[in-house]
PDB file of N, CA and C in Angstrom:
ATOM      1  N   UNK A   1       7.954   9.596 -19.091  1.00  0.00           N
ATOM      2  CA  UNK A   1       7.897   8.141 -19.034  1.00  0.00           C
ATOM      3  C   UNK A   1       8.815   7.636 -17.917  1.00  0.00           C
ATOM      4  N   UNK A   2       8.928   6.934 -16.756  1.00  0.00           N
ATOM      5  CA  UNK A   2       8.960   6.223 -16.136  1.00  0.00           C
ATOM      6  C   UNK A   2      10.152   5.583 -16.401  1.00  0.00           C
ATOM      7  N   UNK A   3      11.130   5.050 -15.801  1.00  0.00           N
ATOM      8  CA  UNK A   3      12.455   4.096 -16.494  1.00  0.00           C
ATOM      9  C   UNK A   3      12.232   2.949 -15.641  1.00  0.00           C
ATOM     10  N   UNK A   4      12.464   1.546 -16.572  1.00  0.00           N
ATOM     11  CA  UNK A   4      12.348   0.703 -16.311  1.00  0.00           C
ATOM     12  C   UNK A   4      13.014   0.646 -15.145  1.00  0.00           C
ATOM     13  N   UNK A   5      12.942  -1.009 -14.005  1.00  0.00           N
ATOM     14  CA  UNK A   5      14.052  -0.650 -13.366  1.00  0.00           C
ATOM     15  C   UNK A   5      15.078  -1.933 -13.450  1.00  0.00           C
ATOM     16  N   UNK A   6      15.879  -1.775 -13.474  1.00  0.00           N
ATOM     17  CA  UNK A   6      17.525  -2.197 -13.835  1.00  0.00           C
ATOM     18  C   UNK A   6      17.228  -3.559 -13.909  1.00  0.00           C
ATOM     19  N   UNK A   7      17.713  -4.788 -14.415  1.00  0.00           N
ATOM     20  CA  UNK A   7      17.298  -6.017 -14.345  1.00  0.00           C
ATOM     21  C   UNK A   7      18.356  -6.385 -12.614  1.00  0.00           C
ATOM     22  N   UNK A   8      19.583  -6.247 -12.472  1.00  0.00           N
ATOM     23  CA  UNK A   8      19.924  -6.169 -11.069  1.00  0.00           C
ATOM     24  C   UNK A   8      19.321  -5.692  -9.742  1.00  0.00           C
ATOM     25  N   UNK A   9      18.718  -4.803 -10.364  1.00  0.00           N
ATOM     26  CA  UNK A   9      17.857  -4.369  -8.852  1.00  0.00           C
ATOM     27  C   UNK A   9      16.125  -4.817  -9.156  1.00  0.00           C
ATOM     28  N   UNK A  10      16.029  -5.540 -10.334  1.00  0.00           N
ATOM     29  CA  UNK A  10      14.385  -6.215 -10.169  1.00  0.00           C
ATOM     30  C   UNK A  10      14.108  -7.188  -9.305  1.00  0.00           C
ATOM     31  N   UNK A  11      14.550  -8.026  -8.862  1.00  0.00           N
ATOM     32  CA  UNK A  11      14.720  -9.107  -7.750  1.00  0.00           C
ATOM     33  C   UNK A  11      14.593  -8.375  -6.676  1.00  0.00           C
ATOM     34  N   UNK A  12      15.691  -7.473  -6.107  1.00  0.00           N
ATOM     35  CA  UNK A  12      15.547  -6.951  -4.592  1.00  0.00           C
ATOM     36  C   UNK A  12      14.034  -5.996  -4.466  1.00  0.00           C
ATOM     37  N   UNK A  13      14.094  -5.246  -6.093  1.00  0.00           N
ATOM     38  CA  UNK A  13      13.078  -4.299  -5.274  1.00  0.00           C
ATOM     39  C   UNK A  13      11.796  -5.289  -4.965  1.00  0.00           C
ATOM     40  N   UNK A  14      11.057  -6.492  -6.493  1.00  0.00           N
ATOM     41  CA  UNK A  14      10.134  -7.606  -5.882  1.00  0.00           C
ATOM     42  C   UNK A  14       9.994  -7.734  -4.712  1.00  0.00           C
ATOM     43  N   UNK A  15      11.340  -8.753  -4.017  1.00  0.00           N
ATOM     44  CA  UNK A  15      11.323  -9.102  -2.791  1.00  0.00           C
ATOM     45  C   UNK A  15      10.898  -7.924  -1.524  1.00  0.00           C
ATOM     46  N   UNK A  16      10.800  -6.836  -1.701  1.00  0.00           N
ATOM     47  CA  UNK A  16      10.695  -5.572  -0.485  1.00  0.00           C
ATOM     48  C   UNK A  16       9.082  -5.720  -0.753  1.00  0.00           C
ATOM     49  N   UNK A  17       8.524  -6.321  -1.242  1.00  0.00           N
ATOM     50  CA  UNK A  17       7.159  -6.268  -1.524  1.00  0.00           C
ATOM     51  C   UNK A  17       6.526  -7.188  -0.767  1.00  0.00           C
ATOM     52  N   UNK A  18       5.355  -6.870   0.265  1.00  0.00           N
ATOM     53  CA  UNK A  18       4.560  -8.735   0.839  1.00  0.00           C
ATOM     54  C   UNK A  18       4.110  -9.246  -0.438  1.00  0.00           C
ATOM     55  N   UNK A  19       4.276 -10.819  -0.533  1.00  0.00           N
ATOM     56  CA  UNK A  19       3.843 -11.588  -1.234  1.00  0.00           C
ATOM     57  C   UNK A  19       3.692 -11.066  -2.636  1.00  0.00           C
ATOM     58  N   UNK A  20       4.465 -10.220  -3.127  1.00  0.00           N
ATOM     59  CA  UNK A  20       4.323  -9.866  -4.908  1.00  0.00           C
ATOM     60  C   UNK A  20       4.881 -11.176  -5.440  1.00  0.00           C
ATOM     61  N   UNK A  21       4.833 -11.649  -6.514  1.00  0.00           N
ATOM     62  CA  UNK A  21       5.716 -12.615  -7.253  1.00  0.00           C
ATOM     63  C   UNK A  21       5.903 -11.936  -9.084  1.00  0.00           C
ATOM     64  N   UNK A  22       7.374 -12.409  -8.943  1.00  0.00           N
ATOM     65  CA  UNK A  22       7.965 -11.522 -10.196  1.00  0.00           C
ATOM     66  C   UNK A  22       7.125 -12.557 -11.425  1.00  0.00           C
ATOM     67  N   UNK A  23       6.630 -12.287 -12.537  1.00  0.00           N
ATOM     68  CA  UNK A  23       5.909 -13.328 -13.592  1.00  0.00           C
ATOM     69  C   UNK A  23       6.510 -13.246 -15.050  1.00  0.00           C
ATOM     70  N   UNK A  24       6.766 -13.684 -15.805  1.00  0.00           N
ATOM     71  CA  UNK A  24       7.621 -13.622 -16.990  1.00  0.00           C
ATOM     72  C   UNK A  24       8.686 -12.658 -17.013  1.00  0.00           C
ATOM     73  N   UNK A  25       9.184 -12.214 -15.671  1.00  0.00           N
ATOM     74  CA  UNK A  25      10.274 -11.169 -16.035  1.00  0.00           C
ATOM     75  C   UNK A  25       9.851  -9.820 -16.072  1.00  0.00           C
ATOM     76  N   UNK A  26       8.868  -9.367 -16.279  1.00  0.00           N
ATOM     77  CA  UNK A  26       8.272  -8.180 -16.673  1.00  0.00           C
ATOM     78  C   UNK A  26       6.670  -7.700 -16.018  1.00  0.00           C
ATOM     79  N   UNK A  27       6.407  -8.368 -15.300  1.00  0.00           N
ATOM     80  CA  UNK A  27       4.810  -8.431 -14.295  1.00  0.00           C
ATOM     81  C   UNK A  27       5.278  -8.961 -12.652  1.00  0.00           C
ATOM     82  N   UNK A  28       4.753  -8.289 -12.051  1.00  0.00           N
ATOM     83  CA  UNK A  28       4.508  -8.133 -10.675  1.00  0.00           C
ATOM     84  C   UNK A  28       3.186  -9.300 -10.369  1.00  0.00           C
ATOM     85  N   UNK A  29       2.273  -9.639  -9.572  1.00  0.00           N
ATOM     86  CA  UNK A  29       1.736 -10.690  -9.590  1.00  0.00           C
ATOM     87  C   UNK A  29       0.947 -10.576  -8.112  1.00  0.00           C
ATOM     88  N   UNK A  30       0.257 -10.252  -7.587  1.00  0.00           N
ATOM     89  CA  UNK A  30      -0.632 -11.043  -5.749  1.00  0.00           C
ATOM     90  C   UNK A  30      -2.249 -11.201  -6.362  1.00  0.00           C
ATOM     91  N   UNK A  31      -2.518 -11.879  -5.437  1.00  0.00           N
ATOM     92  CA  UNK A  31      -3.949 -12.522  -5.248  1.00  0.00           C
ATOM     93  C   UNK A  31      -4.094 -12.247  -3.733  1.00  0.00           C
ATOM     94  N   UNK A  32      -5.345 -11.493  -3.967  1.00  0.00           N
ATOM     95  CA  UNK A  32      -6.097 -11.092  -2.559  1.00  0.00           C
ATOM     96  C   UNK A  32      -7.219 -11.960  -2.080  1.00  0.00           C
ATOM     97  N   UNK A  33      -7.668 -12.481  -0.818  1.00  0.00           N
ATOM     98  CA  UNK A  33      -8.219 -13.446  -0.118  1.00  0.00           C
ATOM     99  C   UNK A  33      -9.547 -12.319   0.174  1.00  0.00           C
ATOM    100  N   UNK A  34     -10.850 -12.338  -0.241  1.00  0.00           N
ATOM    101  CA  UNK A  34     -11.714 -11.755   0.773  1.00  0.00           C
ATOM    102  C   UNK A  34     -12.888 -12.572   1.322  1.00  0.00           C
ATOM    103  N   UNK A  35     -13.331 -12.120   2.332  1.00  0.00           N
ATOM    104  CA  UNK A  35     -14.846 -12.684   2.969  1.00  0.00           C
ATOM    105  C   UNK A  35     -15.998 -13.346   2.272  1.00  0.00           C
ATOM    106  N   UNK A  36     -15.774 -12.162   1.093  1.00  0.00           N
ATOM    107  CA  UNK A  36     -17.049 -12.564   0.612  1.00  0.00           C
ATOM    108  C   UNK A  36     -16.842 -11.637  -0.828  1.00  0.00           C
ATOM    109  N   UNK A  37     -17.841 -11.781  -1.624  1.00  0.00           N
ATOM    110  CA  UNK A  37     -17.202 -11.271  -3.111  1.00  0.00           C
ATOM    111  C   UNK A  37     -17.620 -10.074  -3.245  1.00  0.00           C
ATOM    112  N   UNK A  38     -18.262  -9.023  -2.378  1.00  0.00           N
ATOM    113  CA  UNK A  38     -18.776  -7.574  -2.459  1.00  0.00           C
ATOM    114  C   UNK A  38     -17.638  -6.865  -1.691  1.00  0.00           C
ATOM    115  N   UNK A  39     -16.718  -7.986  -0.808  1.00  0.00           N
ATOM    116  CA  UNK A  39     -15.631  -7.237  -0.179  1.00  0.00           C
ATOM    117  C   UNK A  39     -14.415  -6.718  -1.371  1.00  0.00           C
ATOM    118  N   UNK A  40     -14.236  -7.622  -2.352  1.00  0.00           N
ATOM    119  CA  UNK A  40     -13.395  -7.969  -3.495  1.00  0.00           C
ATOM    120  C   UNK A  40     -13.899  -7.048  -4.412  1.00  0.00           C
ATOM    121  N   UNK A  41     -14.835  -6.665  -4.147  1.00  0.00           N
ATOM    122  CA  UNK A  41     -15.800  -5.560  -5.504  1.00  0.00           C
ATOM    123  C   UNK A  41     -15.114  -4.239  -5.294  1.00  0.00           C
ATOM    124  N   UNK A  42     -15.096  -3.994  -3.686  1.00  0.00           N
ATOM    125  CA  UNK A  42     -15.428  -2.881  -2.724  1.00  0.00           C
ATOM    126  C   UNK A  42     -13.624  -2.782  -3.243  1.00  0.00           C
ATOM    127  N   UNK A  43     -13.070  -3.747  -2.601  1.00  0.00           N
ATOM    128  CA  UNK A  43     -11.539  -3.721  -3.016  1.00  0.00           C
ATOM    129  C   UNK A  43     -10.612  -2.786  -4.277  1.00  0.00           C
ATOM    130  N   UNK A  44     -11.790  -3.768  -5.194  1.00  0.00           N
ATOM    131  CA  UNK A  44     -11.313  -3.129  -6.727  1.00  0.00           C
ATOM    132  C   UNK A  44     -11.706  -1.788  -6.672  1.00  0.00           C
ATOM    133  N   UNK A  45     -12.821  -1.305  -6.457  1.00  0.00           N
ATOM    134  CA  UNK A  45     -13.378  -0.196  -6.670  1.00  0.00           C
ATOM    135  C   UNK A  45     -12.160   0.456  -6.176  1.00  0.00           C
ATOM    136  N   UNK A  46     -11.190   0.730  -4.685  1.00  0.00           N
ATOM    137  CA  UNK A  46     -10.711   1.491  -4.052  1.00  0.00           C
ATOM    138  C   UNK A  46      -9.344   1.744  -5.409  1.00  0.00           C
ATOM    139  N   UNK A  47      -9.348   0.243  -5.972  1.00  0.00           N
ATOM    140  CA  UNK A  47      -8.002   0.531  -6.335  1.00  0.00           C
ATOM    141  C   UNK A  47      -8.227   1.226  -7.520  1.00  0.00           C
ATOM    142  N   UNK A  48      -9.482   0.924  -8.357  1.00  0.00           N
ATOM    143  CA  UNK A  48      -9.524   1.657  -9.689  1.00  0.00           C
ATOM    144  C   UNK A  48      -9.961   3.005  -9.707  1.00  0.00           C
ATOM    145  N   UNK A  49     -10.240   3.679  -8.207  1.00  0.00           N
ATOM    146  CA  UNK A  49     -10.010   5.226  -7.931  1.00  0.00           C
ATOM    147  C   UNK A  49      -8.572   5.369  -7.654  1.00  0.00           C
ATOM    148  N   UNK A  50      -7.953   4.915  -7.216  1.00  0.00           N
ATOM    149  CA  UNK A  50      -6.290   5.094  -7.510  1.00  0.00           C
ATOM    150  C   UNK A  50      -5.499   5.135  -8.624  1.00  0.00           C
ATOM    151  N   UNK A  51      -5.603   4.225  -9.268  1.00  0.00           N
ATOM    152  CA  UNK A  51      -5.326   3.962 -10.538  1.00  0.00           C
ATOM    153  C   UNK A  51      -5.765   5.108 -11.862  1.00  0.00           C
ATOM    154  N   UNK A  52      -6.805   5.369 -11.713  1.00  0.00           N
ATOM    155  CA  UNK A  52      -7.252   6.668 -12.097  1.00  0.00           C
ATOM    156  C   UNK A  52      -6.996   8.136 -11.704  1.00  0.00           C
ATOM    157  N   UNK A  53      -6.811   8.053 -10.717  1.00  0.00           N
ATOM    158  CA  UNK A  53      -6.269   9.695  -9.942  1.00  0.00           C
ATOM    159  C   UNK A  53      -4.224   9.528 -10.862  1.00  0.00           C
ATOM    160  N   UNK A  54      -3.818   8.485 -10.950  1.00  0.00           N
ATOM    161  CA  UNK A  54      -2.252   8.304 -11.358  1.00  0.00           C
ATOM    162  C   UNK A  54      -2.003   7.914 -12.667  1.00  0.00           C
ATOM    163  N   UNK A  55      -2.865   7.605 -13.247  1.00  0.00           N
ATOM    164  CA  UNK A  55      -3.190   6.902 -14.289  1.00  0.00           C
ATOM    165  C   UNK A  55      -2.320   5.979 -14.654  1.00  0.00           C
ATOM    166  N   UNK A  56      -2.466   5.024 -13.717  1.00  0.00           N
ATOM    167  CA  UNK A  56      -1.583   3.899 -14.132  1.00  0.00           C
ATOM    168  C   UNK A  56      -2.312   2.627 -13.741  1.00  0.00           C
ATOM    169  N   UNK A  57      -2.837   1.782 -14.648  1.00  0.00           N
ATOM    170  CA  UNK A  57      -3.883   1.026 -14.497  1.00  0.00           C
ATOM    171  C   UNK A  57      -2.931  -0.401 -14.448  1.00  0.00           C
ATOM    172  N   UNK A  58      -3.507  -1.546 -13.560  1.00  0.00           N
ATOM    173  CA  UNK A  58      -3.224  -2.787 -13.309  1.00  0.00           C
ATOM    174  C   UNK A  58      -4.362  -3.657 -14.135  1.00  0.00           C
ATOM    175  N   UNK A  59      -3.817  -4.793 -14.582  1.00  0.00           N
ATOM    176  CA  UNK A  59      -4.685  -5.949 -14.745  1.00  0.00           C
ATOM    177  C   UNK A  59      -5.336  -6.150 -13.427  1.00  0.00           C
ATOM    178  N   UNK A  60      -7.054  -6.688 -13.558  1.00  0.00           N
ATOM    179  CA  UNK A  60      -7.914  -7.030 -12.366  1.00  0.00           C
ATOM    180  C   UNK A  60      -8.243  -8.166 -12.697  1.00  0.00           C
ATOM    181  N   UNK A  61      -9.009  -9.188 -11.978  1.00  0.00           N
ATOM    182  CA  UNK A  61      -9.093 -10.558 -12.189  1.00  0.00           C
ATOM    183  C   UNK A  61      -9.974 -10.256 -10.906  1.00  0.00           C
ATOM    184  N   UNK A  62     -11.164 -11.112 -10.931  1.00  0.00           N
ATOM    185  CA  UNK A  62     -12.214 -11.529 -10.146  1.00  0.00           C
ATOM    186  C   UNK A  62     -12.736 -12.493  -9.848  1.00  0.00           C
ATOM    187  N   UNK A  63     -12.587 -13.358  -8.932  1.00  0.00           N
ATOM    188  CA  UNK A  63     -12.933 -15.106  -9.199  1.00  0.00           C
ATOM    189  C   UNK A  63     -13.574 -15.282  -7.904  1.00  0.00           C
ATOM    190  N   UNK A  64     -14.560 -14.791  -7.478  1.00  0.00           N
ATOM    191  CA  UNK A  64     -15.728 -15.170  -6.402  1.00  0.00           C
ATOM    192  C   UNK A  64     -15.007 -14.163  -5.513  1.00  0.00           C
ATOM    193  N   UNK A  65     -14.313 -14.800  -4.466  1.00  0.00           N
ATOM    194  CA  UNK A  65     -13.827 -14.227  -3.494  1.00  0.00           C
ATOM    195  C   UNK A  65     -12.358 -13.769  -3.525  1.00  0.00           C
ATOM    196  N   UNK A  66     -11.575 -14.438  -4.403  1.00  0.00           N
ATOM    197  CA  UNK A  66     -10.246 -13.853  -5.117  1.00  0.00           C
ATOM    198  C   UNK A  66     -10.074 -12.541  -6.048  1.00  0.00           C
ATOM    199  N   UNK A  67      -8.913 -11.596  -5.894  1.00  0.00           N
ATOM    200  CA  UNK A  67      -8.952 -10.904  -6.392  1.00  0.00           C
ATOM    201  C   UNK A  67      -7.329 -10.724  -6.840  1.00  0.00           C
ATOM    202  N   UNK A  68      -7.358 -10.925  -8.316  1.00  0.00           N
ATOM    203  CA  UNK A  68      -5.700 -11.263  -8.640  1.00  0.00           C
ATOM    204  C   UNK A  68      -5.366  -9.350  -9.194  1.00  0.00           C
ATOM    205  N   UNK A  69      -4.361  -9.402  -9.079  1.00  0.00           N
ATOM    206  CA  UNK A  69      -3.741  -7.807  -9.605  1.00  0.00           C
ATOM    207  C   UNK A  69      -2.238  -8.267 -10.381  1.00  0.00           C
ATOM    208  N   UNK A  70      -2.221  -7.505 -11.449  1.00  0.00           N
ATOM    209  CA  UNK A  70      -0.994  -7.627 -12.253  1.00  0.00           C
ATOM    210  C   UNK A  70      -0.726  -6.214 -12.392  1.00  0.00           C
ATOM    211  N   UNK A  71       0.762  -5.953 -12.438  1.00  0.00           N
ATOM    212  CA  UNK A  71       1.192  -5.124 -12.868  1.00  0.00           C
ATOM    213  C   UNK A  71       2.607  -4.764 -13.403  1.00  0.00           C
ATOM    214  N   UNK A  72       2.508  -4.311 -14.838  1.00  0.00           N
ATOM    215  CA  UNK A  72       3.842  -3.643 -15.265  1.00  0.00           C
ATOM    216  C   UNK A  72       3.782  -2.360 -16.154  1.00  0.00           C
ATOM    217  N   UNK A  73       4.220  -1.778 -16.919  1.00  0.00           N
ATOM    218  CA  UNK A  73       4.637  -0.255 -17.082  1.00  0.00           C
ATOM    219  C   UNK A  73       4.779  -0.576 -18.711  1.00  0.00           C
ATOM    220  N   UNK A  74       3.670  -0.650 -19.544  1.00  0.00           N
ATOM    221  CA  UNK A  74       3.763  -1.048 -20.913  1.00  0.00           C
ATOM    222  C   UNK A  74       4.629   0.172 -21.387  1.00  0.00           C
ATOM    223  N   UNK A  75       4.719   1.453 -21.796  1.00  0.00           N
ATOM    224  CA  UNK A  75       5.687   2.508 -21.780  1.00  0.00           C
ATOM    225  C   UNK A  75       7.163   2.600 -21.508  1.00  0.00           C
ATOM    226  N   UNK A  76       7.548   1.358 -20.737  1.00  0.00           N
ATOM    227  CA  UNK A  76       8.944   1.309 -20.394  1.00  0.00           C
ATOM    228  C   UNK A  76       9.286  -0.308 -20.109  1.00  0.00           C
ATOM    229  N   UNK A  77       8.028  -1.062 -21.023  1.00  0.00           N
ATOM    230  CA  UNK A  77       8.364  -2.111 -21.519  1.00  0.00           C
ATOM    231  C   UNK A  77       8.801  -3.184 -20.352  1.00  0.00           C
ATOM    232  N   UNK A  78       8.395  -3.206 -19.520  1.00  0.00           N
ATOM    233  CA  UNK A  78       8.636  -4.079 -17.845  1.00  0.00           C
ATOM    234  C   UNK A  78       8.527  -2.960 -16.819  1.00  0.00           C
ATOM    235  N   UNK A  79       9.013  -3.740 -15.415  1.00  0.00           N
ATOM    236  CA  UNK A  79       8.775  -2.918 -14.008  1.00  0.00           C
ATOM    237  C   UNK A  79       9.156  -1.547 -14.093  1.00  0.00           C
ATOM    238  N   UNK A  80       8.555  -0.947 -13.402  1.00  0.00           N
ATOM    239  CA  UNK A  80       9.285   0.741 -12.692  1.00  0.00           C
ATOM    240  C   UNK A  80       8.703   0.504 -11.543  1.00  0.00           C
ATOM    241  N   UNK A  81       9.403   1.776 -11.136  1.00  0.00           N
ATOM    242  CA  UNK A  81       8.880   1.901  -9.867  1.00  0.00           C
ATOM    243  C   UNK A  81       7.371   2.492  -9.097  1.00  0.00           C
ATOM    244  N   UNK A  82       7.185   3.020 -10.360  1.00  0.00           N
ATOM    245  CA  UNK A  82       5.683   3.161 -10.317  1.00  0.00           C
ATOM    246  C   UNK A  82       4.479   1.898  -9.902  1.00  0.00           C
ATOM    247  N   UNK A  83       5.282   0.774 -11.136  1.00  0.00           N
ATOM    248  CA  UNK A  83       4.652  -0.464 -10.145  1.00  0.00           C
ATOM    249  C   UNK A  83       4.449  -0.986  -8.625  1.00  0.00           C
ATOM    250  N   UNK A  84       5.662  -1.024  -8.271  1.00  0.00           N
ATOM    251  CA  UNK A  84       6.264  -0.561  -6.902  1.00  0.00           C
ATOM    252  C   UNK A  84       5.295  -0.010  -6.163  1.00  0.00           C
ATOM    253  N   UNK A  85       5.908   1.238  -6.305  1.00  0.00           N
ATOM    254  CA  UNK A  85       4.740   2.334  -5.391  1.00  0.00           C
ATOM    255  C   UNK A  85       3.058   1.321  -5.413  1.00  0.00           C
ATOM    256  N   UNK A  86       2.490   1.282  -6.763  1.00  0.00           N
ATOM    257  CA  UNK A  86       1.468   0.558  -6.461  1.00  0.00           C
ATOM    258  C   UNK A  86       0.874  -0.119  -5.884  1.00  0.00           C
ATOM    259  N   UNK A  87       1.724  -1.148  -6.164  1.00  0.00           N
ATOM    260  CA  UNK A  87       1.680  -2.627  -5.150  1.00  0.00           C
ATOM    261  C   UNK A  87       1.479  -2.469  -3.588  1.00  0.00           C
ATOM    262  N   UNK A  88       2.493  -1.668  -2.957  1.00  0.00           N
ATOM    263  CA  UNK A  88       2.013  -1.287  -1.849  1.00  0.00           C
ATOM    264  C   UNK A  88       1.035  -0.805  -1.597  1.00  0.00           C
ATOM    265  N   UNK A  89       0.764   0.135  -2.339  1.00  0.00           N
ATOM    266  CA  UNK A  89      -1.062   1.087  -2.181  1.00  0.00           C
ATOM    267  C   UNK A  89      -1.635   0.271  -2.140  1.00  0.00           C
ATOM    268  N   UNK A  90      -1.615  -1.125  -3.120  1.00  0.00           N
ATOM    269  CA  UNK A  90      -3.076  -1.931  -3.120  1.00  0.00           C
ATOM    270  C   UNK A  90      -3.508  -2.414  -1.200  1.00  0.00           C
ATOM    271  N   UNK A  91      -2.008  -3.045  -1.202  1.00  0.00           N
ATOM    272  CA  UNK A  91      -1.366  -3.282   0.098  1.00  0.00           C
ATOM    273  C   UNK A  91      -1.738  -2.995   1.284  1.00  0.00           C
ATOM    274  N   UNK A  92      -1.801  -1.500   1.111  1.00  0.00           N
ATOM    275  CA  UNK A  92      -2.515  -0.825   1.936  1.00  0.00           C
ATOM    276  C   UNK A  92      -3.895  -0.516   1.981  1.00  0.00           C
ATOM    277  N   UNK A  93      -4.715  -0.645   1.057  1.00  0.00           N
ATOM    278  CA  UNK A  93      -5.710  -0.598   1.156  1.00  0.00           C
ATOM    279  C   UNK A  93      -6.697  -2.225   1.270  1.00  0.00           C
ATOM    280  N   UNK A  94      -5.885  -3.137   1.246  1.00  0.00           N
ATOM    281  CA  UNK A  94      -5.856  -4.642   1.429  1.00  0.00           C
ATOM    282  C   UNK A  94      -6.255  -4.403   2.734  1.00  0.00           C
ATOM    283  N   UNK A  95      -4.900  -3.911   3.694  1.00  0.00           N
ATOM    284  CA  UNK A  95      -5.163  -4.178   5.093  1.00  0.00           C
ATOM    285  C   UNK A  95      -6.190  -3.094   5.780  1.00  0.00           C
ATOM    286  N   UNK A  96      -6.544  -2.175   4.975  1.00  0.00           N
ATOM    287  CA  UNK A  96      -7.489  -1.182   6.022  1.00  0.00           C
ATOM    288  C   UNK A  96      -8.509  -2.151   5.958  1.00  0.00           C
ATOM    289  N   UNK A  97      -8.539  -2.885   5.240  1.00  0.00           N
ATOM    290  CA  UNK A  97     -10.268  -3.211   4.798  1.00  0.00           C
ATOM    291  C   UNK A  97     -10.309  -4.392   6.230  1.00  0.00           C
ATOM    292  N   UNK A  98     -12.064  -4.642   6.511  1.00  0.00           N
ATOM    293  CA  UNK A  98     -11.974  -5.240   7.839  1.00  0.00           C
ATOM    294  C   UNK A  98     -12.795  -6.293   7.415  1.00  0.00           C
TER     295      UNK A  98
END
């Protein structure tokens, strides 16, 4: 299991993140902008082969062309760094997309 991470270092690690926002204390938080809503499909799809290869699954949200992602670490009861790591992956697979 994963250790939460420290309530002192939850703020800094958030902030090292583009545009995450911290949400009740315990959830991570972005909304993705796409073209068109098969780009946002295509999106999810990449991430829920990730999420599956690690098994660490995010809330998805789908709203036409928006695509919201939540994430925290029910097992250790708020953030880790596993979230972390995530967030960026999505991140990265945000910006490959054209």
């Amino acid at each position: 299991m994963a250790e939460r991470i420290p309530e002192e270092k939850k703020r800094e690690r958030v902030d090292s993140l583009d545009n995450w926002k911290l949400e009740d204390d315990k959830f991570i938080v972005k909304r993705y902008r796409f073209k068109d809503f098969l780009k946002g499909v295509e999106f999810v799809n990449k991430v829920a082969e990730y999420s599956e290869e690690i098994q660490h699954h995010p809330f998805i949200s789908i709203d036409y062309k928006m695509v919201t992602m939540k994430l925290t670490s029910w097992s250790a009861k708020g953030l880790t760094e596993l979230d972390i790591k995530c967030a960026g992956k999505y991140d990265e697979f945000y910006n490959q997309m054209d």
